[in-house]
N, C-alpha and C. Protein backbone atom coordinates (compact mmCIF):
# COMPACT_ATOMS: atom_id res chain seq x y z
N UNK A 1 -50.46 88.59 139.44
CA UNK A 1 -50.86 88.08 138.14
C UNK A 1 -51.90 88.98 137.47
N UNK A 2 -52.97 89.38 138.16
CA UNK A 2 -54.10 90.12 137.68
C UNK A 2 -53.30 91.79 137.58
N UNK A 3 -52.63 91.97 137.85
CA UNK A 3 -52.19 93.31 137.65
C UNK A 3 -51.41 93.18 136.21
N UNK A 4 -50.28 92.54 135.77
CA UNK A 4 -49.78 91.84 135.03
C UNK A 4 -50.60 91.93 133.85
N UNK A 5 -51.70 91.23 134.03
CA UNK A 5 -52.47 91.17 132.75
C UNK A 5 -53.41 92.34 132.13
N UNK A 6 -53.40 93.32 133.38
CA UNK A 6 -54.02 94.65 133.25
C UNK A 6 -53.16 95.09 132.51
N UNK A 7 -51.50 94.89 132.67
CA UNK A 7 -50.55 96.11 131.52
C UNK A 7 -50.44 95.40 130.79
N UNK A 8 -50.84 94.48 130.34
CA UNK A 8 -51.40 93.62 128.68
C UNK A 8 -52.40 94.37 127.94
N UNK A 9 -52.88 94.30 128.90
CA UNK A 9 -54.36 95.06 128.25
C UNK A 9 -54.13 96.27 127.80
N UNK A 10 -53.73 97.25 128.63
CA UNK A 10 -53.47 98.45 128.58
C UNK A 10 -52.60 98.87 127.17
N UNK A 11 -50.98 98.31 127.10
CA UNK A 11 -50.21 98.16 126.15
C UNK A 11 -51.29 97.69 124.91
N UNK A 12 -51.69 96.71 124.72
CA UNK A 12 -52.79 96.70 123.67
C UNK A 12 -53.76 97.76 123.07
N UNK A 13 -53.99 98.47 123.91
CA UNK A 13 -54.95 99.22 123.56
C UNK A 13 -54.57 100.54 123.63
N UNK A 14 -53.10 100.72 123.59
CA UNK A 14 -52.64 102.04 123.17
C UNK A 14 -52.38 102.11 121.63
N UNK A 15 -52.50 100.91 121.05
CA UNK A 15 -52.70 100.90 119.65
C UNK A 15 -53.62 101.01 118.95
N UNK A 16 -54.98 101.37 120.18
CA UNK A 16 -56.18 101.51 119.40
C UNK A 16 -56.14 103.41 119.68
N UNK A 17 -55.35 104.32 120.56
CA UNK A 17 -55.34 105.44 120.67
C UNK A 17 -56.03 107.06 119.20
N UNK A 18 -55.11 105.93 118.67
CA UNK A 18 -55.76 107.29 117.59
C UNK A 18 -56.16 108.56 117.53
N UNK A 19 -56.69 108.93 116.64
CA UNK A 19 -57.33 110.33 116.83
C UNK A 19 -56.26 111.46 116.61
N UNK A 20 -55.22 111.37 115.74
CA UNK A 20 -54.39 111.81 115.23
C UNK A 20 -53.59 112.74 116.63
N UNK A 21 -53.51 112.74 117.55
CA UNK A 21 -53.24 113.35 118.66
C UNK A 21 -51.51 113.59 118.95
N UNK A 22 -50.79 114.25 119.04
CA UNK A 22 -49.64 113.73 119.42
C UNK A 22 -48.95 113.85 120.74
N UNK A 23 -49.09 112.83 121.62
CA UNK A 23 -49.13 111.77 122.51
C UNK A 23 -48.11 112.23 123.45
N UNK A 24 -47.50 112.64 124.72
CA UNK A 24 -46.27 112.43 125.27
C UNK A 24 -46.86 112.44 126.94
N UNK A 25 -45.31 111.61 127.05
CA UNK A 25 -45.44 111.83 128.79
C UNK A 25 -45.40 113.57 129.73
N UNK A 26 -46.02 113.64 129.96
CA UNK A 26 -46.38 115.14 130.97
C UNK A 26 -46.63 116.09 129.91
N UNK A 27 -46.89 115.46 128.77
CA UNK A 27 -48.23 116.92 128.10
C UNK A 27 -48.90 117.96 129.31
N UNK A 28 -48.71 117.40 130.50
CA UNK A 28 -50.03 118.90 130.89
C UNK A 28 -49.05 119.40 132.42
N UNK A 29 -47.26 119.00 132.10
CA UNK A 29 -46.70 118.97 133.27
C UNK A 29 -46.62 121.21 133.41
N UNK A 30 -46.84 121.16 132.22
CA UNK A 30 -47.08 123.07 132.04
C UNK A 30 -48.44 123.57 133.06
N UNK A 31 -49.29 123.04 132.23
CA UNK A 31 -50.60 124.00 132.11
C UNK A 31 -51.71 123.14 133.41
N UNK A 32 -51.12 121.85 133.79
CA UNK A 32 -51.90 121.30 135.16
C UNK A 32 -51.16 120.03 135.68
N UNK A 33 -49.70 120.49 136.18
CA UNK A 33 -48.86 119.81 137.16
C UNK A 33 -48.93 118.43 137.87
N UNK A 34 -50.50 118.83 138.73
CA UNK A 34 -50.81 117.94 139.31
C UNK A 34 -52.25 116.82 139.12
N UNK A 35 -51.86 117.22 137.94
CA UNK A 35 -53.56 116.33 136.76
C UNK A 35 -53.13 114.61 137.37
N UNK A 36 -51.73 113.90 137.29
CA UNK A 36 -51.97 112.90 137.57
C UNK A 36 -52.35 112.67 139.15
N UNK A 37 -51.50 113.34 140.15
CA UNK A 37 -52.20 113.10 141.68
C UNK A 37 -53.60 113.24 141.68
N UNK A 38 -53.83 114.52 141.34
CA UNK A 38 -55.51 114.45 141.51
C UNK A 38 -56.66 113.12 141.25
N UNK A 39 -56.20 112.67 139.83
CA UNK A 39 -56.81 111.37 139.46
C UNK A 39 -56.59 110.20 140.21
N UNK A 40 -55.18 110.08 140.33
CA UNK A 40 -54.75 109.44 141.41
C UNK A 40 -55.27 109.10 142.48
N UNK A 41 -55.48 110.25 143.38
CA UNK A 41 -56.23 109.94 145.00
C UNK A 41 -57.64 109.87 144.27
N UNK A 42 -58.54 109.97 143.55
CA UNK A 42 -59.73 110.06 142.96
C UNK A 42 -59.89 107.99 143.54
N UNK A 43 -59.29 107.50 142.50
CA UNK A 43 -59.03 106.06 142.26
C UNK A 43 -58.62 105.61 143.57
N UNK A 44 -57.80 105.87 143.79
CA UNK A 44 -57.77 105.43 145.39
C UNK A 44 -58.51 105.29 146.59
N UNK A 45 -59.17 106.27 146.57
CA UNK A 45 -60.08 107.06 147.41
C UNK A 45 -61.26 106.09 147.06
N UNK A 46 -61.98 106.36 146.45
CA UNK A 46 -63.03 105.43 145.45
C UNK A 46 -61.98 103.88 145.78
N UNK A 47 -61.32 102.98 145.38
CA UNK A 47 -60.90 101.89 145.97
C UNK A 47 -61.28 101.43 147.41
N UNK A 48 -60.70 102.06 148.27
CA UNK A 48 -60.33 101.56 149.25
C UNK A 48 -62.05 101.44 149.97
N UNK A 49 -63.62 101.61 148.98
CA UNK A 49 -64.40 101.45 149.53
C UNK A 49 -65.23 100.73 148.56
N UNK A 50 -64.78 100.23 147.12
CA UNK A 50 -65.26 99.59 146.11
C UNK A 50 -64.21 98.94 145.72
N UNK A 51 -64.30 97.80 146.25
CA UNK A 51 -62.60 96.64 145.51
C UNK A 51 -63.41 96.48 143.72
N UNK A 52 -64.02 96.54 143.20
CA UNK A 52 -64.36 96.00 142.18
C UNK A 52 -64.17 97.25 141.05
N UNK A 53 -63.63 98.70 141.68
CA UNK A 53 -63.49 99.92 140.58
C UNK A 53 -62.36 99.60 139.85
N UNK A 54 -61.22 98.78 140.25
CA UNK A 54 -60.18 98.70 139.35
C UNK A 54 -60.57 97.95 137.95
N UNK A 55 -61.23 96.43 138.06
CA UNK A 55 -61.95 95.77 136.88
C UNK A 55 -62.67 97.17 135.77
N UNK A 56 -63.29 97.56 136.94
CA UNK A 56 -64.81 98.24 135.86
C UNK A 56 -63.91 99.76 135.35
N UNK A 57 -62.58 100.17 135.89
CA UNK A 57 -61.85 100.89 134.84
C UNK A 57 -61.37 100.55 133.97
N UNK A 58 -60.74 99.81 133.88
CA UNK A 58 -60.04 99.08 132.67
C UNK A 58 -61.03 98.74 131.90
N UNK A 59 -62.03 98.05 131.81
CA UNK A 59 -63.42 97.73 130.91
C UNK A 59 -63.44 99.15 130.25
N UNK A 60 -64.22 100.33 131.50
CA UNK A 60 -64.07 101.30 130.67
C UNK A 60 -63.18 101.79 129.45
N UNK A 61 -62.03 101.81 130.18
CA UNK A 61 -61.15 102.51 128.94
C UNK A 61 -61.11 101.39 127.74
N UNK A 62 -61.21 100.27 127.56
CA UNK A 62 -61.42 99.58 126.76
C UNK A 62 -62.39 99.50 125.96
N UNK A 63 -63.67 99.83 126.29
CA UNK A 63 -64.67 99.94 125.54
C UNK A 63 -64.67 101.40 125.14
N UNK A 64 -64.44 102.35 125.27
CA UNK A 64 -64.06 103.29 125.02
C UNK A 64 -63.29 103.52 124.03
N UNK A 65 -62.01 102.90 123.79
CA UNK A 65 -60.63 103.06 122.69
C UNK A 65 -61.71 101.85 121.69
N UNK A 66 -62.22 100.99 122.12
CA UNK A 66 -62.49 100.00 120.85
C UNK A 66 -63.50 100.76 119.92
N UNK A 67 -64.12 101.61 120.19
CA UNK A 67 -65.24 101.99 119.54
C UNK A 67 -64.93 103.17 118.61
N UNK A 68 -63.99 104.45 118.76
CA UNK A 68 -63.82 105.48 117.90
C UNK A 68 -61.98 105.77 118.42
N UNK A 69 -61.33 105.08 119.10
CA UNK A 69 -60.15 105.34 119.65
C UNK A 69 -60.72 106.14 120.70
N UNK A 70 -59.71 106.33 121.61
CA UNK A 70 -59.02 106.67 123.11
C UNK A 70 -59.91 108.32 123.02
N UNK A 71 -61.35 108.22 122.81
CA UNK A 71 -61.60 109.55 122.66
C UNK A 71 -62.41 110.44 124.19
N UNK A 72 -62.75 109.10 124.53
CA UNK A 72 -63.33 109.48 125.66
C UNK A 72 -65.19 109.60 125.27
N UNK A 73 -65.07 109.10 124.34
CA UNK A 73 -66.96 109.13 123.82
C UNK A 73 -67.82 108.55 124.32
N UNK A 74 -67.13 107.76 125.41
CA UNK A 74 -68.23 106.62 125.68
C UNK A 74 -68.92 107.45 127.37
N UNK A 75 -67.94 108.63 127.25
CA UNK A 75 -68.31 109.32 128.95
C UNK A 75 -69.58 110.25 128.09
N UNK A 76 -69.56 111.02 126.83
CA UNK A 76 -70.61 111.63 126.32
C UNK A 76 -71.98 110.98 126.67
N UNK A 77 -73.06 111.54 127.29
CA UNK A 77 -74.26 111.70 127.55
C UNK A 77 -75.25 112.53 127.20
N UNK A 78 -75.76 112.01 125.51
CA UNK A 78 -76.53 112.91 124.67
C UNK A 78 -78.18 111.99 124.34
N UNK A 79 -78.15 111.34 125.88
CA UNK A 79 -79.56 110.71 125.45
C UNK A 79 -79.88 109.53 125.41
N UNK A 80 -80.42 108.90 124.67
CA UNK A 80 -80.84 107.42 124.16
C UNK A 80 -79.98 106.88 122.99
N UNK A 81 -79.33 107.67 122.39
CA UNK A 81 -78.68 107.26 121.16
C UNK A 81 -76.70 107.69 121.59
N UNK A 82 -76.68 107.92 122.77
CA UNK A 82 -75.36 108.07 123.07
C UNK A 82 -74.53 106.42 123.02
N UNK A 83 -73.17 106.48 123.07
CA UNK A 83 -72.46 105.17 122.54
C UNK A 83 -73.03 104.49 124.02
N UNK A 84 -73.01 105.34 124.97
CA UNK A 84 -72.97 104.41 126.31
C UNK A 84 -74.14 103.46 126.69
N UNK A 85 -74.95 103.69 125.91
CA UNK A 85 -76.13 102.86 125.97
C UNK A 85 -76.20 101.84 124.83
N UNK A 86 -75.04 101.30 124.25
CA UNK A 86 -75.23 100.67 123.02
C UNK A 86 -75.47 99.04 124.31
N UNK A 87 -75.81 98.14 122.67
CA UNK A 87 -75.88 96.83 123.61
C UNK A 87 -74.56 96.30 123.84
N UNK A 88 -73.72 96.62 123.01
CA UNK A 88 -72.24 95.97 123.75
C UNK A 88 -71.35 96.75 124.76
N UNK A 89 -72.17 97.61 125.37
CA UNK A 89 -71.31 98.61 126.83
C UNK A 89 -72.63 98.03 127.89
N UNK A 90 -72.94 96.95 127.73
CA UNK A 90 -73.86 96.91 129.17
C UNK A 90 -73.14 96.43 130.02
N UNK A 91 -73.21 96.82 131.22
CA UNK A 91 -72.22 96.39 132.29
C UNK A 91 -71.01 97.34 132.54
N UNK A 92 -71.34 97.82 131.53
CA UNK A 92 -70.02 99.11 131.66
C UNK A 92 -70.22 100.01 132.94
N UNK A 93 -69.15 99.96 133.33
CA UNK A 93 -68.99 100.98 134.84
C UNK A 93 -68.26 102.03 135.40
N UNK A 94 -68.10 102.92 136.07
CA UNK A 94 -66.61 103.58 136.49
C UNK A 94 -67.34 105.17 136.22
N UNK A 95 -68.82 105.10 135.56
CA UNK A 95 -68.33 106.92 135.31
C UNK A 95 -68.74 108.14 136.63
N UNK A 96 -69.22 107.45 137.01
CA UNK A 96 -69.15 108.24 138.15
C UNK A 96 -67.51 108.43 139.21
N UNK A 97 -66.84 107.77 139.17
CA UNK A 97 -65.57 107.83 139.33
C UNK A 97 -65.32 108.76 138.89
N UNK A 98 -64.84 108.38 136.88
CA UNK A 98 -64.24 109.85 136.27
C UNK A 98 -65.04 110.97 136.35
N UNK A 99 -66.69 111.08 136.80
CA UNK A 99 -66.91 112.26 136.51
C UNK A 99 -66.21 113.13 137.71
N UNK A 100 -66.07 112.14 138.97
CA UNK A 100 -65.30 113.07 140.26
C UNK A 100 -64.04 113.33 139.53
N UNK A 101 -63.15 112.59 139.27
CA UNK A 101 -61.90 113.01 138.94
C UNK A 101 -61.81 114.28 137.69
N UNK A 102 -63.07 114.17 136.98
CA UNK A 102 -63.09 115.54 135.99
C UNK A 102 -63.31 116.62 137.20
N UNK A 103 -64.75 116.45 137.27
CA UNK A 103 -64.47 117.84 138.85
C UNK A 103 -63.14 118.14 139.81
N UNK A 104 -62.76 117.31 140.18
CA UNK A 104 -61.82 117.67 141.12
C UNK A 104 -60.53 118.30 140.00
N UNK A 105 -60.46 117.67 138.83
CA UNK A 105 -59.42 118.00 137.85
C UNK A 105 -59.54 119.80 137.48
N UNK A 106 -61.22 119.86 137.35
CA UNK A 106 -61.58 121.04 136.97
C UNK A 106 -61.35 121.96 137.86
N UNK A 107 -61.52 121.97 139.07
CA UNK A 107 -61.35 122.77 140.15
C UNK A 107 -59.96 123.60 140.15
N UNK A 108 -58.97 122.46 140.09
CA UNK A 108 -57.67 123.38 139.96
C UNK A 108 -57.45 123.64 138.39
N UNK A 109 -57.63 122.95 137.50
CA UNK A 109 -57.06 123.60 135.78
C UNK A 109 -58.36 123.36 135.39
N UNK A 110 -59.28 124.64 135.36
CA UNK A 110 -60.19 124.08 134.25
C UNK A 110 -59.73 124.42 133.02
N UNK A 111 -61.02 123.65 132.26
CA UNK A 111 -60.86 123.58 130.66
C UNK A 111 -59.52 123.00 130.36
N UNK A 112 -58.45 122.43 130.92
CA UNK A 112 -57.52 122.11 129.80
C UNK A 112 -57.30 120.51 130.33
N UNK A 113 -57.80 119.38 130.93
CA UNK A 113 -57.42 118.60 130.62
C UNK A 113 -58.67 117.31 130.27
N UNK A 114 -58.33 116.78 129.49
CA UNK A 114 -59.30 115.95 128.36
C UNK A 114 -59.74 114.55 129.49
N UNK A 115 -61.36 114.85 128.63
CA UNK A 115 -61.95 113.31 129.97
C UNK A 115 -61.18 112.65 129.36
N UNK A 116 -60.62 111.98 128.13
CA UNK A 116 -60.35 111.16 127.63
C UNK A 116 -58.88 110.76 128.25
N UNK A 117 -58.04 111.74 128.83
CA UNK A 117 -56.53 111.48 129.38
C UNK A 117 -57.23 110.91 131.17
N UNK A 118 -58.30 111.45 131.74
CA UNK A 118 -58.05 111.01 132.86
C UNK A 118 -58.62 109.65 133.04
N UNK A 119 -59.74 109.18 132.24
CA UNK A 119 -59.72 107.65 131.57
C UNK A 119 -58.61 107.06 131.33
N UNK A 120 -57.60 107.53 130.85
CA UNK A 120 -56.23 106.72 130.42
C UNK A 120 -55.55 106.69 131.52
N UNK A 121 -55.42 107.72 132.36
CA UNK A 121 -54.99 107.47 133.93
C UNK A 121 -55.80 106.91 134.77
N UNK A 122 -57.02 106.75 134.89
CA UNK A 122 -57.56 106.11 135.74
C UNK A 122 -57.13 104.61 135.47
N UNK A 123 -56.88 104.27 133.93
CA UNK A 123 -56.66 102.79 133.68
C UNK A 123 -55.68 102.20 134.24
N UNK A 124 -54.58 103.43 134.06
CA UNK A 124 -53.09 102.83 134.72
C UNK A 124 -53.20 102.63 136.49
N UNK A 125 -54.13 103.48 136.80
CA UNK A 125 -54.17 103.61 138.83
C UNK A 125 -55.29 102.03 138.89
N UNK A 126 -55.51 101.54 137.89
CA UNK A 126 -56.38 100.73 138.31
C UNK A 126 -55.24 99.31 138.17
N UNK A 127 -54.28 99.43 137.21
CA UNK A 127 -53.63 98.53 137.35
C UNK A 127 -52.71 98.64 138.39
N UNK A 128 -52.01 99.61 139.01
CA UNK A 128 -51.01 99.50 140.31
C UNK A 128 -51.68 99.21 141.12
N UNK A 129 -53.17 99.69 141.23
CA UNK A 129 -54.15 99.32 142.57
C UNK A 129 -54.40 97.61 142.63
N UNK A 130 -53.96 96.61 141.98
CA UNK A 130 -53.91 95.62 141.94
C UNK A 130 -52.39 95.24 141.89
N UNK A 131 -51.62 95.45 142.01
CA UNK A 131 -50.64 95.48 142.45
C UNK A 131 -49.51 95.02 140.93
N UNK A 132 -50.18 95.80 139.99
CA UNK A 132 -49.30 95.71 138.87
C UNK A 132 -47.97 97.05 138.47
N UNK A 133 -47.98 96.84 137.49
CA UNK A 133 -46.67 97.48 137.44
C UNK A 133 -47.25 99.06 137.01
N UNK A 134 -46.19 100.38 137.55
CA UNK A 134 -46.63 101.18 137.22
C UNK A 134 -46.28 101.93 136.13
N UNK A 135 -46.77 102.28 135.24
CA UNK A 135 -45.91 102.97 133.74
C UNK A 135 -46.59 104.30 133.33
N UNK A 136 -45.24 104.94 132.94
CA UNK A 136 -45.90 106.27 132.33
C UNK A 136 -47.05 106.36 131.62
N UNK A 137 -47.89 107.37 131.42
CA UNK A 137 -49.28 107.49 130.61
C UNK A 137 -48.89 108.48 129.60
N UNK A 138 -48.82 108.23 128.33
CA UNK A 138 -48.64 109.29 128.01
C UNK A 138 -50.26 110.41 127.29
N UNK A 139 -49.95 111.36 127.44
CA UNK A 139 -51.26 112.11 127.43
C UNK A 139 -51.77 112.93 126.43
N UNK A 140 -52.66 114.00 125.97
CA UNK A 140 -52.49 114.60 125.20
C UNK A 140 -53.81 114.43 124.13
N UNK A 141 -54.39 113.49 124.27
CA UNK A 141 -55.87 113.25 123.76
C UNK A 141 -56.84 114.38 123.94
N UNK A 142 -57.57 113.88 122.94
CA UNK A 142 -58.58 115.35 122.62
C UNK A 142 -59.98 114.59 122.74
N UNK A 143 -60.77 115.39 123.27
CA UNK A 143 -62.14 114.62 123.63
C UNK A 143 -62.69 114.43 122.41
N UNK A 144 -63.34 113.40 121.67
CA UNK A 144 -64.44 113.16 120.97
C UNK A 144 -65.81 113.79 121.06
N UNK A 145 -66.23 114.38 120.03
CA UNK A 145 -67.68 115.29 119.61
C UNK A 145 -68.32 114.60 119.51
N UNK A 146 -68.65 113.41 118.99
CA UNK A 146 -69.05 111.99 118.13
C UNK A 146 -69.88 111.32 119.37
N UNK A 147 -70.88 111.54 119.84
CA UNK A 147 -70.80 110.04 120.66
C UNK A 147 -72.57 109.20 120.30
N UNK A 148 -72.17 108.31 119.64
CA UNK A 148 -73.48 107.24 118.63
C UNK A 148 -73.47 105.96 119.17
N UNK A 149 -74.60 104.90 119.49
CA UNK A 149 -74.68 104.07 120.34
C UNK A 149 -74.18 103.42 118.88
N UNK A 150 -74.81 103.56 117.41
CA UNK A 150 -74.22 103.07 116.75
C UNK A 150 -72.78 102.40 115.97
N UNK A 151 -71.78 103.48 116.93
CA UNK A 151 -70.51 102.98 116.45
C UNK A 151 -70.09 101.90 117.09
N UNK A 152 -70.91 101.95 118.28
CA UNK A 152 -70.53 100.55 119.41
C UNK A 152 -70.96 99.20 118.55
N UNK A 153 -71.30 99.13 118.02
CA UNK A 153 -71.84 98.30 117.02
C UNK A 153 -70.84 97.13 116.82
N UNK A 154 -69.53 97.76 116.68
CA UNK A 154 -68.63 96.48 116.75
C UNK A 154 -67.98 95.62 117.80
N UNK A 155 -68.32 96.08 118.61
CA UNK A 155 -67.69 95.94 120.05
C UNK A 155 -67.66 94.26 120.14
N UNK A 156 -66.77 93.53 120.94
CA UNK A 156 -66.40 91.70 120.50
C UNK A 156 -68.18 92.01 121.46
N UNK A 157 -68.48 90.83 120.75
CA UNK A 157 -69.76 90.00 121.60
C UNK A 157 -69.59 88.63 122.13
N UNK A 158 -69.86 88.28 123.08
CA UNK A 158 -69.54 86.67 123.39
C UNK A 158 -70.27 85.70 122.46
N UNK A 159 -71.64 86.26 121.57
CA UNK A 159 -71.51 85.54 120.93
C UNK A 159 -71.29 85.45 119.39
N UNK A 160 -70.02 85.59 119.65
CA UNK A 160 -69.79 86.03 117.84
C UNK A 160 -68.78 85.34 117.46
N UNK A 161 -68.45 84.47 116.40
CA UNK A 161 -67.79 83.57 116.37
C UNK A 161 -66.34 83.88 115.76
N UNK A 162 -65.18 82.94 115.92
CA UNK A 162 -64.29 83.24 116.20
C UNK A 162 -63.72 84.32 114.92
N UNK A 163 -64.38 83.95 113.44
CA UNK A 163 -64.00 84.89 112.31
C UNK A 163 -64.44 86.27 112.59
N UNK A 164 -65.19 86.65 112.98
CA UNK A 164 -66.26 87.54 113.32
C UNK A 164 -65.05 88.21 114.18
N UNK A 165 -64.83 87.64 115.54
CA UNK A 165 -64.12 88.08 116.39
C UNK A 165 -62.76 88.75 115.87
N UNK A 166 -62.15 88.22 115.31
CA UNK A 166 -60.84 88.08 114.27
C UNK A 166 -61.40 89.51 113.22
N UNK A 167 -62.20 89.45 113.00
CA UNK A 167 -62.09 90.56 111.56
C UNK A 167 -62.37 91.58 112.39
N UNK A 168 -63.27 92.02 113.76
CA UNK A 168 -63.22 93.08 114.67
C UNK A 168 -62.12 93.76 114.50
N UNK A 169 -61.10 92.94 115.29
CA UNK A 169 -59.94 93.00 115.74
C UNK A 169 -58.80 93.92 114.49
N UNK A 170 -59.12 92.76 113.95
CA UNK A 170 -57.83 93.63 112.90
C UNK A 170 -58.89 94.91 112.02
N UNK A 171 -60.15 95.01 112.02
CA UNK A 171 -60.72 95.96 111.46
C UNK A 171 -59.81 97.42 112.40
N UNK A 172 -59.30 96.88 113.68
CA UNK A 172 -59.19 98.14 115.06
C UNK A 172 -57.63 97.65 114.78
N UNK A 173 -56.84 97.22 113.71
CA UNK A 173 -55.31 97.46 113.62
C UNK A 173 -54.80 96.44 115.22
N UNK A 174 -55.59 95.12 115.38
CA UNK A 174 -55.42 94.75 116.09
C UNK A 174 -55.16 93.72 115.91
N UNK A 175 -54.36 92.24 116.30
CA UNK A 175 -53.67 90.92 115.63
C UNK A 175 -54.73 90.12 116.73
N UNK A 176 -54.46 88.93 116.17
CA UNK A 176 -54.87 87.57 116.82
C UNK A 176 -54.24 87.66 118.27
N UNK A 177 -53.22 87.70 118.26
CA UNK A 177 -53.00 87.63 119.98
C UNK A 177 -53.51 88.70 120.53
N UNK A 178 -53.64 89.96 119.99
CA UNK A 178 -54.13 90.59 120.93
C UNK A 178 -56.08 90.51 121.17
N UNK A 179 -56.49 89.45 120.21
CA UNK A 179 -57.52 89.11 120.35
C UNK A 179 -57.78 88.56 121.84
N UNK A 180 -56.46 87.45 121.71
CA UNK A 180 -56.59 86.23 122.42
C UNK A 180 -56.19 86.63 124.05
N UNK A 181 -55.56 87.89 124.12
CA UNK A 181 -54.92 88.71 125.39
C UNK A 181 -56.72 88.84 126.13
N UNK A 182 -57.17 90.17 125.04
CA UNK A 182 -58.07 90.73 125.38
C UNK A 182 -59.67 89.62 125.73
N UNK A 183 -59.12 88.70 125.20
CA UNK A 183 -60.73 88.11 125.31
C UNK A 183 -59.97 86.90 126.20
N UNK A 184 -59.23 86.52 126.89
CA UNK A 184 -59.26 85.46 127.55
C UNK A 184 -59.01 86.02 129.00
N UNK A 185 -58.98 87.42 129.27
CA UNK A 185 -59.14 88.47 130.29
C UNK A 185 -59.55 89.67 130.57
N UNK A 186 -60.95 89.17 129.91
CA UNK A 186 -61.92 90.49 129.58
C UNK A 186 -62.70 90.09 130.83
């Protein structure tokens, strides 16, 4: 069931992707082959000694795509005023994860594959690691320059009422159900 509702989530929030990017399965099957194994055993590896990394990936990549799209801004660390310190990413978790899976990524292809794609794979290894279904990622994202605690600004708050919640949502090209997906299994 909990895996299930992870590729709810996920599917949802490939509509928040953006960033004018254009998107496909094995974008990097050229230039770094084995970008998904690497991330792969990363998540795994990291699992099998933290049951709670699969939750706190998916959060990640979620708070992440809600704030400027699928840019990967929320891994930027420029201080006190970076997005990751806004008040609606508290509790946010996982980067020490991706920063291994960037190293280990870097080791064999540096420079060519985006924090922001191995966030999007870490999301999907977090849903099979719960025993959900597994689906292509498609890749190809470009890291975000941008990273402002201010844009977090909109991020849902628990306490914000249901219009509030609702105009977020579709402000991010997002409908009522997928309000009701995302916030009744957040």
């Amino acid at each position: 069931m909990i895996g299930a509702v992870f590729l709810v989530l996920i599917v949802t929030m490939t509509k928040l992707a953006g960033g004018g990017a254009q998107l496909k399965v094995g974008f990097y099957d050229e230039t770094c082959p084995n970008f998904e194994s690497i991330v792969g055993g990363v998540i795994r590896d990291v699992a099998a000694t933290n049951p709670n990394i699969s939750p706190a990936l998916l959060r990640l990549h979620f708070h992440d795509c809600f704030v400027h799209g699928c840019d990967g801004s929320i891994l930027v660390d420029n201080g006190a005023a970076s997005e990751r310190h806004a008040f609606g990413h508290q509790g946010v978790g996982g980067f020490e994860v991706i920063e291994r899976a960037k190293a280990e990524v870097e080791a064999v292809c540096p420079g060519v594959v985006s924090c922001a794609d191995i966030v999007a794979l870490a999301a999907r290894e977090a849903v099979v690691l719960t025993n959900g279904a597994s689906y292509e990622v498609e890749t190809g994202r470009r890291d975000g320059a941008v990273s402002n605690l201010t844009l977090a600004d909109d991020m849902p708050d628990i306490d914000d009422s249901i219009q509030t919640l609702k105009d977020k949502f579709l402000n991010k090209g997002l409908s009522n159900k997928d309000l009701v997906l995302l916030s009744g299994n957040y």
